[in-house]
C-alpha atoms as a PDB file:
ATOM      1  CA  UNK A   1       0.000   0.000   0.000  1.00  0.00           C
ATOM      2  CA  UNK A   2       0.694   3.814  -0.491  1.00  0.00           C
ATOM      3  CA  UNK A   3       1.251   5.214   3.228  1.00  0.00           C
ATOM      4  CA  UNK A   4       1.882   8.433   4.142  1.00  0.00           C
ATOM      5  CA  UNK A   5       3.432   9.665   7.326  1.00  0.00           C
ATOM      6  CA  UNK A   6       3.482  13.027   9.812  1.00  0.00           C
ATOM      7  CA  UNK A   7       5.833  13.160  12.407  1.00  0.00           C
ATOM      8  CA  UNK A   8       7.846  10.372  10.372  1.00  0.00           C
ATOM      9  CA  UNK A   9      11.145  10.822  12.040  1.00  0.00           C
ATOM     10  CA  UNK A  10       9.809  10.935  15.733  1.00  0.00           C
ATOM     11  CA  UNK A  11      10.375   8.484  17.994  1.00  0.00           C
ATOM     12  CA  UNK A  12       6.980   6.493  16.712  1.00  0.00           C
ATOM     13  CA  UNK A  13       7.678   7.773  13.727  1.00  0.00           C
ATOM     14  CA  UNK A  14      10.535   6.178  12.553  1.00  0.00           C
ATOM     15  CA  UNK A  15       9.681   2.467  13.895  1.00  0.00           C
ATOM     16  CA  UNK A  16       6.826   2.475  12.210  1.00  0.00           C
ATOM     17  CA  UNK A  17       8.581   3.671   9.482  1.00  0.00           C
ATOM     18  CA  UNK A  18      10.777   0.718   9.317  1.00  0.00           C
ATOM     19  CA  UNK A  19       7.705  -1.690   9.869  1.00  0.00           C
ATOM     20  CA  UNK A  20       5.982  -0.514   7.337  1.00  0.00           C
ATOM     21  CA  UNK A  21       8.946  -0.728   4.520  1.00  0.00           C
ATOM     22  CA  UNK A  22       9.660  -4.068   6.330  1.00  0.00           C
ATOM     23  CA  UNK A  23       5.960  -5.060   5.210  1.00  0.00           C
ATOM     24  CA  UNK A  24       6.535  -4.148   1.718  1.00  0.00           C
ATOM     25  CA  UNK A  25       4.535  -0.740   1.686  1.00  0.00           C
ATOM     26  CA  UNK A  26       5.662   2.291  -0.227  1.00  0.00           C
ATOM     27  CA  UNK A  27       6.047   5.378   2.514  1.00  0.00           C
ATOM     28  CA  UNK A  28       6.567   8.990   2.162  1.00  0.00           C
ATOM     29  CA  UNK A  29       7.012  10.827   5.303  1.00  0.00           C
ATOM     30  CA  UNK A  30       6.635  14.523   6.395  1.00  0.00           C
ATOM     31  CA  UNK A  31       9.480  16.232   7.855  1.00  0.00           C
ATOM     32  CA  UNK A  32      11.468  19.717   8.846  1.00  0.00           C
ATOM     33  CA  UNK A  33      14.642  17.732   7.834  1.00  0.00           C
ATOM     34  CA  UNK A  34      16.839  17.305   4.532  1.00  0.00           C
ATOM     35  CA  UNK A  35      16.872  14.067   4.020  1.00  0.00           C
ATOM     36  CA  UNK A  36      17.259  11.570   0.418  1.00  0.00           C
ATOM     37  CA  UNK A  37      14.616   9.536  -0.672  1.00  0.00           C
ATOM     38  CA  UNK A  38      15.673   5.513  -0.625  1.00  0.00           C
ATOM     39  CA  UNK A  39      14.351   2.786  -1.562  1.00  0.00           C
ATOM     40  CA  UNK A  40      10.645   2.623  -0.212  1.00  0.00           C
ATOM     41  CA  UNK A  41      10.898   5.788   1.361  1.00  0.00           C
ATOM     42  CA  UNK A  42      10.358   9.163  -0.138  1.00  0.00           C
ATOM     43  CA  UNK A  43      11.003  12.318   1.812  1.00  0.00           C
ATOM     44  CA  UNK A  44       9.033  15.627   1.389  1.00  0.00           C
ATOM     45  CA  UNK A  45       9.240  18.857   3.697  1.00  0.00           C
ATOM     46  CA  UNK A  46       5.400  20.176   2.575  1.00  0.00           C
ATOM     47  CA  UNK A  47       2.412  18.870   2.440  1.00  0.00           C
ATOM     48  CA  UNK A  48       1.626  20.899  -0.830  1.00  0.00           C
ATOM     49  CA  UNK A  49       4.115  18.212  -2.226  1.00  0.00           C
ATOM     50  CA  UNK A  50       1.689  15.356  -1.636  1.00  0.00           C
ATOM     51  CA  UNK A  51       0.400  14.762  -4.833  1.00  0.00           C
ATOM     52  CA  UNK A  52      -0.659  11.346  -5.462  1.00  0.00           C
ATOM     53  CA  UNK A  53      -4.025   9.549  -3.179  1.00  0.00           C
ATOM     54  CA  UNK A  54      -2.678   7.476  -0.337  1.00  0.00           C
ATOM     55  CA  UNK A  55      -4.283   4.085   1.090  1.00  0.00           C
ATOM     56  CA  UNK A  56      -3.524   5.198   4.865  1.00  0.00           C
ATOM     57  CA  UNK A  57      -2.467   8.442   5.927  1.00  0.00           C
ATOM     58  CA  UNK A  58      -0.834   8.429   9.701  1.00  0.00           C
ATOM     59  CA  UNK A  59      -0.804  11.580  11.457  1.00  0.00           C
ATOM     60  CA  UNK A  60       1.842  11.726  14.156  1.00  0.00           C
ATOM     61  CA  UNK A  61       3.632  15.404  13.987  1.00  0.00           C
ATOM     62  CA  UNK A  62       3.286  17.633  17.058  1.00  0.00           C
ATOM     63  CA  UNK A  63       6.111  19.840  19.296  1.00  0.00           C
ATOM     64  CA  UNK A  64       6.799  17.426  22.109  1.00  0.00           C
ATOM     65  CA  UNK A  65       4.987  18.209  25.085  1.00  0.00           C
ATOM     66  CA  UNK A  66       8.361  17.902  27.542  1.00  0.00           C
ATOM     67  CA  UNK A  67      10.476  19.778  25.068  1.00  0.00           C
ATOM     68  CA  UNK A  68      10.631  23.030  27.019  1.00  0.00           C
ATOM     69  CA  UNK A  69       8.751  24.949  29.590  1.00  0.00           C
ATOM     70  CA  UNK A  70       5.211  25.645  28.650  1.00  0.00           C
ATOM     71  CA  UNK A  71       5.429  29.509  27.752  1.00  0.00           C
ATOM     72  CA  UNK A  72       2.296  30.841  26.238  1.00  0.00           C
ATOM     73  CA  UNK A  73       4.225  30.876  22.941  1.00  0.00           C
ATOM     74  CA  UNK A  74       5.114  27.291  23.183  1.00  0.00           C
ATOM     75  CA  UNK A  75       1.619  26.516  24.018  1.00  0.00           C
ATOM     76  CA  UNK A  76       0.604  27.997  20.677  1.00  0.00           C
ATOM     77  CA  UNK A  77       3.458  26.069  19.172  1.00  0.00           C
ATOM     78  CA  UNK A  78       2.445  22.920  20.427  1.00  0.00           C
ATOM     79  CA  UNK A  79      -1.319  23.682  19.320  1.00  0.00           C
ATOM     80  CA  UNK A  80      -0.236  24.513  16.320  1.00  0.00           C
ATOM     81  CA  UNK A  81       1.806  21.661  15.433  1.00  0.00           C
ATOM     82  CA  UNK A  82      -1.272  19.354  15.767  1.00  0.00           C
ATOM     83  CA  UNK A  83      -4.076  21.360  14.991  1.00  0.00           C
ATOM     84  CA  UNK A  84      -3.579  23.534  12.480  1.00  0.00           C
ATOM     85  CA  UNK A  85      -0.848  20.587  10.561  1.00  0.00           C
ATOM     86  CA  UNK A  86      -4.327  18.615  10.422  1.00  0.00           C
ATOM     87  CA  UNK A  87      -6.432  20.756   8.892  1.00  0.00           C
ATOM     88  CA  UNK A  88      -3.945  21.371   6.508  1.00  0.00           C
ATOM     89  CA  UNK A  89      -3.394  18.065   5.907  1.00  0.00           C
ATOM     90  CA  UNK A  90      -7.503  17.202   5.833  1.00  0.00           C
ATOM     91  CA  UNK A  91      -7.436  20.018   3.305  1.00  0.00           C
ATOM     92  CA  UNK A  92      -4.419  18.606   1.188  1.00  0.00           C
ATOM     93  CA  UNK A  93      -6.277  15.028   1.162  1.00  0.00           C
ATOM     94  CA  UNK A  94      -9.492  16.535   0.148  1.00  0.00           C
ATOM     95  CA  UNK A  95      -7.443  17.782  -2.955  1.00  0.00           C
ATOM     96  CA  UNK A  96      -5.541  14.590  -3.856  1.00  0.00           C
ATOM     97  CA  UNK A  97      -8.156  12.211  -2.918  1.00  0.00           C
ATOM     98  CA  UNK A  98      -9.111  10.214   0.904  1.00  0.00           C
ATOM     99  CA  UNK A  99      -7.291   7.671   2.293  1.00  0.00           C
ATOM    100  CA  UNK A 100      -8.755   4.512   3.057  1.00  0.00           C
ATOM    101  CA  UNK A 101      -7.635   4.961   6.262  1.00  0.00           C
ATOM    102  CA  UNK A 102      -6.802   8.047   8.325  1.00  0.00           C
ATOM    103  CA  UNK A 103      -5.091   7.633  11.793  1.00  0.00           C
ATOM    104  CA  UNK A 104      -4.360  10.260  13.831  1.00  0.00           C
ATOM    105  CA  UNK A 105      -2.198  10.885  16.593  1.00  0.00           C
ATOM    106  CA  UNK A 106      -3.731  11.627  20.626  1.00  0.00           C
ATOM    107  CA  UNK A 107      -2.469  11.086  23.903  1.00  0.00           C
ATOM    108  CA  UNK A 108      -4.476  10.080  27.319  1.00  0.00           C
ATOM    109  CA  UNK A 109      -4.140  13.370  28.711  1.00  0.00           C
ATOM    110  CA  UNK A 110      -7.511  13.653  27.292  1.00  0.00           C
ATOM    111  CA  UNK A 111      -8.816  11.950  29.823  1.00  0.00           C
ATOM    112  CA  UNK A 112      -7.700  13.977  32.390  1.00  0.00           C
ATOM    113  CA  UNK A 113      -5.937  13.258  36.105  1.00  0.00           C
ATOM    114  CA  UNK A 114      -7.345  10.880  38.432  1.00  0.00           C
ATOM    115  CA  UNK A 115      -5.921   8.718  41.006  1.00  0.00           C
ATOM    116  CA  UNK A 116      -8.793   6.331  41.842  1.00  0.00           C
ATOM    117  CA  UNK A 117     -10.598   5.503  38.324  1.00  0.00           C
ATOM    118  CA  UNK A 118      -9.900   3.201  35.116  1.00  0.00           C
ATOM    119  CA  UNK A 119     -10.413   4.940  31.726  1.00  0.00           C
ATOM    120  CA  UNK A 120     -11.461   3.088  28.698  1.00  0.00           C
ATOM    121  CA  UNK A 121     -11.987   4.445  25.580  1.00  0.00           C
ATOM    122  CA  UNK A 122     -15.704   5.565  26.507  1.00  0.00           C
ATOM    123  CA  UNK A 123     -14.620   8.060  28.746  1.00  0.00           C
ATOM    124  CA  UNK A 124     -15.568  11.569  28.462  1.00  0.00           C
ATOM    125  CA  UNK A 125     -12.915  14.290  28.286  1.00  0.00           C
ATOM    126  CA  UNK A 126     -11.405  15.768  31.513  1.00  0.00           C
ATOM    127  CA  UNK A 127     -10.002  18.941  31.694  1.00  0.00           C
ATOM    128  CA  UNK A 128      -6.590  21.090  31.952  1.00  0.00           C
ATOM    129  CA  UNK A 129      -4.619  22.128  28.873  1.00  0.00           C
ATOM    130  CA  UNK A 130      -3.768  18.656  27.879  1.00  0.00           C
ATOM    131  CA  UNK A 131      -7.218  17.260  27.856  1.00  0.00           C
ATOM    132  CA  UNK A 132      -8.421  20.674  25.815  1.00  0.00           C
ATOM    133  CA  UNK A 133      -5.557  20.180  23.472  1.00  0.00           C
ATOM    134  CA  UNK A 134      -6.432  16.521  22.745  1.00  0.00           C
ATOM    135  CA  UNK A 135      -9.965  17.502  22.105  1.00  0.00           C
ATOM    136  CA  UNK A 136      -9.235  20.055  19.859  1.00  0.00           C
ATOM    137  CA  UNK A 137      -6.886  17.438  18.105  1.00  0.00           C
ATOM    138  CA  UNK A 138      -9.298  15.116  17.233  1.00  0.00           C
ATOM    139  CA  UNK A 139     -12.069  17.167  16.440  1.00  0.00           C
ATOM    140  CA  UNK A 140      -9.267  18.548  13.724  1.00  0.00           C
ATOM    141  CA  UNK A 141      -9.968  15.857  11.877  1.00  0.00           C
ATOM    142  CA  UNK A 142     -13.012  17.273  11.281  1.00  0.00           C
ATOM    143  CA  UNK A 143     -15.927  15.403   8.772  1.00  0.00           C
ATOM    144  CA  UNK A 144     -13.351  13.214   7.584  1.00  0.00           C
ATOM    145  CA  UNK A 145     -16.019  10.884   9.888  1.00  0.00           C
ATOM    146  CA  UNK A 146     -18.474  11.641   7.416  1.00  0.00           C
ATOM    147  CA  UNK A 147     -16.561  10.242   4.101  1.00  0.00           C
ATOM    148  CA  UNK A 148     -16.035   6.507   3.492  1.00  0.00           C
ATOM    149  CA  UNK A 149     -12.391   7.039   5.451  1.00  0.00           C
ATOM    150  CA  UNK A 150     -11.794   4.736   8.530  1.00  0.00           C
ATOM    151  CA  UNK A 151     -10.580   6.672  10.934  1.00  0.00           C
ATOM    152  CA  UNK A 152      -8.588   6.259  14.247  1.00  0.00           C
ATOM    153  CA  UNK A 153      -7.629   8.325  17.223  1.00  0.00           C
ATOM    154  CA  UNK A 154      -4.108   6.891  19.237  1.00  0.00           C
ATOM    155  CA  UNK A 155      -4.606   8.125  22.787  1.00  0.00           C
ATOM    156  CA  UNK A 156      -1.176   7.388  23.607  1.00  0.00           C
ATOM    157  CA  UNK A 157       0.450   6.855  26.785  1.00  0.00           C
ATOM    158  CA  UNK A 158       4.444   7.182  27.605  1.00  0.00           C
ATOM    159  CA  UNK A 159       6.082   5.491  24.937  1.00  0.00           C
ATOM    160  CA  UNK A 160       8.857   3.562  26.428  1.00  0.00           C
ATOM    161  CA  UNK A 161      11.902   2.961  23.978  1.00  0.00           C
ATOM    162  CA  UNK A 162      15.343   2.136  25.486  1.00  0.00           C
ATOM    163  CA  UNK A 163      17.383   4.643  23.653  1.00  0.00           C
ATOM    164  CA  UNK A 164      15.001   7.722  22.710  1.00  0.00           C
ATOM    165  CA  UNK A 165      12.351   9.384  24.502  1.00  0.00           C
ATOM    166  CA  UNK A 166      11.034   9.324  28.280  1.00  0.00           C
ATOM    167  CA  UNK A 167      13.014   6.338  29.576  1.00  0.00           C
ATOM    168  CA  UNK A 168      15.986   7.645  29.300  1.00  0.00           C
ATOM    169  CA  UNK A 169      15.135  10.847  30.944  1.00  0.00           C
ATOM    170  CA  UNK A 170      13.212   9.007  33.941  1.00  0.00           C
ATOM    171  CA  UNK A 171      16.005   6.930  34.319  1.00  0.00           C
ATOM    172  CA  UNK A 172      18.854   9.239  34.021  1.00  0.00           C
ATOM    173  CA  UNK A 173      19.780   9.517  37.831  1.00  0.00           C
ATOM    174  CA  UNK A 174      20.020   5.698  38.111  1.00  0.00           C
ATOM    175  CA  UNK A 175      23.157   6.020  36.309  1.00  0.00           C
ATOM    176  CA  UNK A 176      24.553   7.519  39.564  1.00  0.00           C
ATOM    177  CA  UNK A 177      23.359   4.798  41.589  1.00  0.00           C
ATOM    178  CA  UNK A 178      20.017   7.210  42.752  1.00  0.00           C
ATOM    179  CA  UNK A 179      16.871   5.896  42.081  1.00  0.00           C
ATOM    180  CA  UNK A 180      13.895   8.487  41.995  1.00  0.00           C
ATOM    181  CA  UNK A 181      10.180   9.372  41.090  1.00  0.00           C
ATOM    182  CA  UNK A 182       8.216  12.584  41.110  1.00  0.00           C
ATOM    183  CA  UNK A 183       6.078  13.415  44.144  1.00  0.00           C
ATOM    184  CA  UNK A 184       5.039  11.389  46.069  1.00  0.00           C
ATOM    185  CA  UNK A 185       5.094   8.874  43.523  1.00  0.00           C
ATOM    186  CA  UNK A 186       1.562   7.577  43.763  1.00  0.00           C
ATOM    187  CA  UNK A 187       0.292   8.891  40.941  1.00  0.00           C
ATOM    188  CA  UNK A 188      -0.574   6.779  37.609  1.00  0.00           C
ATOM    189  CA  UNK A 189       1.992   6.185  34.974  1.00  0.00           C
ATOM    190  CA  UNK A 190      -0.094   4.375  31.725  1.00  0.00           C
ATOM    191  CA  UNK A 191       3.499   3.371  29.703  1.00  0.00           C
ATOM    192  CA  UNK A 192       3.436   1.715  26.689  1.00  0.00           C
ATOM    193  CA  UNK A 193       6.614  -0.458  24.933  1.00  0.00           C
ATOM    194  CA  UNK A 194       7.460   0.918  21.604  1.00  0.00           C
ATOM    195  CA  UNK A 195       7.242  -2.101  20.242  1.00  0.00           C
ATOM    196  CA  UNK A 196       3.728  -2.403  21.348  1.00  0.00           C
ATOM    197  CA  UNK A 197       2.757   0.942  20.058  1.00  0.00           C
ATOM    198  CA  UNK A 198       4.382   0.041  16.772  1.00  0.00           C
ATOM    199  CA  UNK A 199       2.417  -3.306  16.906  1.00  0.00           C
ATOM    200  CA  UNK A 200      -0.731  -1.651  18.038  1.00  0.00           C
ATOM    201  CA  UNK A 201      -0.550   0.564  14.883  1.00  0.00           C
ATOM    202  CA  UNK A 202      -0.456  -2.254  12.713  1.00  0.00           C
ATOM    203  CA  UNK A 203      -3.336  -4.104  14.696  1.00  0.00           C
ATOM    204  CA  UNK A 204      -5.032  -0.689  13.930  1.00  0.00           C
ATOM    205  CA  UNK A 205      -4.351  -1.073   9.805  1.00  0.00           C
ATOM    206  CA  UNK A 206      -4.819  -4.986   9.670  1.00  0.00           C
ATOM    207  CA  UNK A 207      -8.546  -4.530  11.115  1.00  0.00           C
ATOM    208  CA  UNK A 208     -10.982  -2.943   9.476  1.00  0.00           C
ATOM    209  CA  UNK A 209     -13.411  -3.308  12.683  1.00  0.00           C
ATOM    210  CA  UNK A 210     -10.845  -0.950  14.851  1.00  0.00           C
ATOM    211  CA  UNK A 211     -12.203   2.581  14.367  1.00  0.00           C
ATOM    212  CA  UNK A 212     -12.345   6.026  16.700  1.00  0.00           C
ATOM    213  CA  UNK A 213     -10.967   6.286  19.682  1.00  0.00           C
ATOM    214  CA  UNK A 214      -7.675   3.246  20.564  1.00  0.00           C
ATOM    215  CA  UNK A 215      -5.706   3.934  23.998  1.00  0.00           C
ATOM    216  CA  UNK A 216      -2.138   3.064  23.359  1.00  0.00           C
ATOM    217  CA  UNK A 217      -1.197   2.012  26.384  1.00  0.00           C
ATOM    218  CA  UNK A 218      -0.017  -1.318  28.149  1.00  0.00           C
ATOM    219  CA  UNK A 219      -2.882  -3.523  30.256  1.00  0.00           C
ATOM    220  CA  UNK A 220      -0.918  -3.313  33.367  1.00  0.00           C
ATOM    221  CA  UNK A 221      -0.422   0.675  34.450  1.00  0.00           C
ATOM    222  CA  UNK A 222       1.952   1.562  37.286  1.00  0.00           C
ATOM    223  CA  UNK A 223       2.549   4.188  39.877  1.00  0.00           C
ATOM    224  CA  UNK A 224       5.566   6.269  39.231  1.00  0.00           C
ATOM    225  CA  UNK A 225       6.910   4.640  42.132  1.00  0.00           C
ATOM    226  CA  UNK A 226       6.621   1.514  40.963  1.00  0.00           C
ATOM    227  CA  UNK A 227       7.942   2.316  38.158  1.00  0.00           C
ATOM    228  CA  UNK A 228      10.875   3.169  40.218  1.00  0.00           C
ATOM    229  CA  UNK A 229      11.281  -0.021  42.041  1.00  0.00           C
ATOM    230  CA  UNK A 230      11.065  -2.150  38.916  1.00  0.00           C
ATOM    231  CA  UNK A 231      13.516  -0.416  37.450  1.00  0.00           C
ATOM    232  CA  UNK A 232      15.938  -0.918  40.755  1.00  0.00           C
ATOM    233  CA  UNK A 233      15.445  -4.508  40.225  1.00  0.00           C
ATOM    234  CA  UNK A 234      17.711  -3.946  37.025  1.00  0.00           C
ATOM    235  CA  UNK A 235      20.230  -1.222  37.264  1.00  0.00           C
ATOM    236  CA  UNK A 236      22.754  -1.049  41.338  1.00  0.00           C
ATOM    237  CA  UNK A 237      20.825   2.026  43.189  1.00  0.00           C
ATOM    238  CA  UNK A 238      22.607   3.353  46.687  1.00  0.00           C
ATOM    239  CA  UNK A 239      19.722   5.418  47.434  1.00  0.00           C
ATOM    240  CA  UNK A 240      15.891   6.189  46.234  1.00  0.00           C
ATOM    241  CA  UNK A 241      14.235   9.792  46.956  1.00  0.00           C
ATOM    242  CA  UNK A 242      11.212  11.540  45.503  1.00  0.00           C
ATOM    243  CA  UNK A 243      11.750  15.098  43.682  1.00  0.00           C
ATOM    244  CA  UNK A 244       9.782  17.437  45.573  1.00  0.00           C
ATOM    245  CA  UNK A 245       6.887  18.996  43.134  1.00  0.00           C
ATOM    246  CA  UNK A 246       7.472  22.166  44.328  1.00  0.00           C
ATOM    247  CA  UNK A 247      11.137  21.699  43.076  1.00  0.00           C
ATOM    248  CA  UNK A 248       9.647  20.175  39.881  1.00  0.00           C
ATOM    249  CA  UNK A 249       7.331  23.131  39.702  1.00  0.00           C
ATOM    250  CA  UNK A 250      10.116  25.352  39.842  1.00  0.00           C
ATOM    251  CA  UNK A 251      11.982  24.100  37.025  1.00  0.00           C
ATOM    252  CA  UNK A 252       9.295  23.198  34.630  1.00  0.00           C
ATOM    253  CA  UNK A 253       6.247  25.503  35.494  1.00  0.00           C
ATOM    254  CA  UNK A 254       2.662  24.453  34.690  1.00  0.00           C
ATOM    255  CA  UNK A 255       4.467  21.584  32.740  1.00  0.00           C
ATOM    256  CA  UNK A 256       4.865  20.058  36.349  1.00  0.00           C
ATOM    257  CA  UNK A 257       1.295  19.725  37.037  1.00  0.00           C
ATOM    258  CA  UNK A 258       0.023  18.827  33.746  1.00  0.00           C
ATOM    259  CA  UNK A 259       2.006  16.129  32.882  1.00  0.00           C
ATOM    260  CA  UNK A 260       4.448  14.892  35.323  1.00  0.00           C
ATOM    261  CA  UNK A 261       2.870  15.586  38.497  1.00  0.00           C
ATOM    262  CA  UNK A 262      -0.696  14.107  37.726  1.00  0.00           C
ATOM    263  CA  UNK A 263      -1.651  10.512  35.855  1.00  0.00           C
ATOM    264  CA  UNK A 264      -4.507   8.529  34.635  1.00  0.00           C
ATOM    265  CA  UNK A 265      -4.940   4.468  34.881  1.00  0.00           C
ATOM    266  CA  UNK A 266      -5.872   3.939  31.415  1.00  0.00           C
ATOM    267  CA  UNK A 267      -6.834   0.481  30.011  1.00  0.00           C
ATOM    268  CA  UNK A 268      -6.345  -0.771  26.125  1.00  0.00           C
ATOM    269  CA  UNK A 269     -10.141  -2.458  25.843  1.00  0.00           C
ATOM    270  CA  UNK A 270     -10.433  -1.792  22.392  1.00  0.00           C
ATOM    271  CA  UNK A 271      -6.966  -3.586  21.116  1.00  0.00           C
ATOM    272  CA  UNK A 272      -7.629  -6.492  24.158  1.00  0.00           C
ATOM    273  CA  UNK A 273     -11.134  -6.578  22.592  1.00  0.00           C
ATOM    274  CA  UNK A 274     -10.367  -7.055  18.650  1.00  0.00           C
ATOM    275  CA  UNK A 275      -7.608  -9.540  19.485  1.00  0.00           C
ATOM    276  CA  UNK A 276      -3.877  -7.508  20.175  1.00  0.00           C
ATOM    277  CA  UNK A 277      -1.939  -9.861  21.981  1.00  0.00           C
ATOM    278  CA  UNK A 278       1.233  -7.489  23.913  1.00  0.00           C
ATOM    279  CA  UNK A 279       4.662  -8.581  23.734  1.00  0.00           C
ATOM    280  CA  UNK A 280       4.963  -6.340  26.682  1.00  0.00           C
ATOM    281  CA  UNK A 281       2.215  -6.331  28.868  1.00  0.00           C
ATOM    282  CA  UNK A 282       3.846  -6.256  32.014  1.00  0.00           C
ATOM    283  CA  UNK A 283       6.475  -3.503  33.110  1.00  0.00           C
ATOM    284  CA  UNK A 284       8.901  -6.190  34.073  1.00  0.00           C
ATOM    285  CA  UNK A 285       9.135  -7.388  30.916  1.00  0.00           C
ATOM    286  CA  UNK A 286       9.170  -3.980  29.371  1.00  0.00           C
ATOM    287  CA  UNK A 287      11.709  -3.522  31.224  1.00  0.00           C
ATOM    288  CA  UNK A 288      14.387  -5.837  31.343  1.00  0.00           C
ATOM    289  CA  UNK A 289      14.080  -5.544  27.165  1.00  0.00           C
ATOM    290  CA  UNK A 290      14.871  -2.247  26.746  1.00  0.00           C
ATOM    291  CA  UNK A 291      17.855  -2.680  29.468  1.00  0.00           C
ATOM    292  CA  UNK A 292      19.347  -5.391  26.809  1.00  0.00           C
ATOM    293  CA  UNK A 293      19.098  -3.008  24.048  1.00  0.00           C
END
């Protein structure tokens, strides 16, 4: 199939990237960089330079939320970045013709914080910046619901990937032998293995029954200080301590209590429900892989 690709050189981006060549599909991916075509993948820096109807268009670009402090001109960056790249896109597809298939990039903050409660895909939207963003997001889409495209939503959790991303961040001061978490540590962390979110993609393509809303997340969530202690059981710790949210609002700003202070136990009912089986379902697995990579 013809496949086309946002945020093609992200983290997700690029293992899926390499899935989907591995599978034999033709990809062209949207990116800020200079890069040459190769073999099954063609490289384009403007969506005005899509030109040809695409079977399944993936949607993945967006300023990372962790990237820097959330200014009110980075907040309109990272708005930007999703919404208005998706309405240009919708816009661009409405020219060149509808994918099949239209997948769209999310994230669980939509859901909102809680301590106590399981969210499945049913759940209504919470609120704070991240659960107005991801709203906003999807509805971006627009009435792409209303044409013959399939569409899907990936309310994504923390993607864990042992070389790029958040787990080498949260695990950077067990290189010193201190083992921490934020707060208190007993709020949710809903993780995902990137192998799992690659594989839940696919799951996404290779059934035609999967449609709106998918949580991207691991069955098994974790507190962040569990997430701690698992990770002790791998790497030589002297000492473990919690970084004061007050100190992490200091540093970070609202970022603090948006996204690393808060959580949400979200479950995956829709892939457990059409038939994804996880390589990683529990953290301890997760884990120990991505300490032998």
């Amino acid at each position: 199939m013809m496949v086309f690709v946002t945020g093609g050189t992200g983290l997700i981006g690029r293992a899926l990237v390499t899935r989907l060549v591995a599978g034999g599909h033709d990809v062209t991916v949207l990116t800020r960089q200079s890069l040459d075509s190769r073999g099954a993948v063609t490289y384009i820096n403007s969506i005005a330079e899509l030109c040809t109807r695409q079977d399944i268009v993936i949607n993945l670009a967006g300023a990372g939320l962790a990237d820097r402090r959330w200014s009110s001109a980075y907040k309109r960056e990272i708005r930007s970045s999703r919404i208005d790249l998706t309405e240009t896109l919708i816009a661009r597809l409405r020219h060149v013709g509808m994918p099949d298939l239209f997948i769209s990039g999310s994230a669980i903050g939509i859901y909102g914080e809680d301590k106590v409660r399981d969210f499945a895909e049913t759940d209504a939207v919470g609120i704070g910046f991240s659960a107005d963003l991801c709203r906003d997001w999807e509805a971006s889409v627009g009435n792409i619901c209303d044409q013959d495209t399939r569409y899907v939503f990936l309310r994504t959790g923390v993607v864990l990937d042992g070389a790029l991303g958040a787990y080498p961040q949260m695990t950077q001061s067990f290189r010193f032998g201190l083992a921490s978490w934020m707060g208190r540590g007993d709020h949710w962390l809903s993780w995902i293995h990137i192998a799992d979110m690659v594989g839940g993609i696919m799951h996404c393509i290779e059934n035609p029954a999967v449609s709106g809303p998918v949580n991207m997340t691991a069955p098994h969530p974790v507190t962040h200080r569990s997430f701690s202690d698992e990770v002790r059981n791998h790497k030589s710790t002297v000492v473990g301590i919690g970084i004061p949210g007050w100190l992490m609002r200091l540093i970070v700003g609202e970022m603090a209590e948006q996204l690393l202070m808060t959580g949400q136990r979200v479950i995956p009912n829709k892939l457990l429900s059409t038939g994804y089986e996880f390589r990683f379902g529990d953290l301890s697995n997760a884990i120990a892989d991505l300490e032998r990579r």
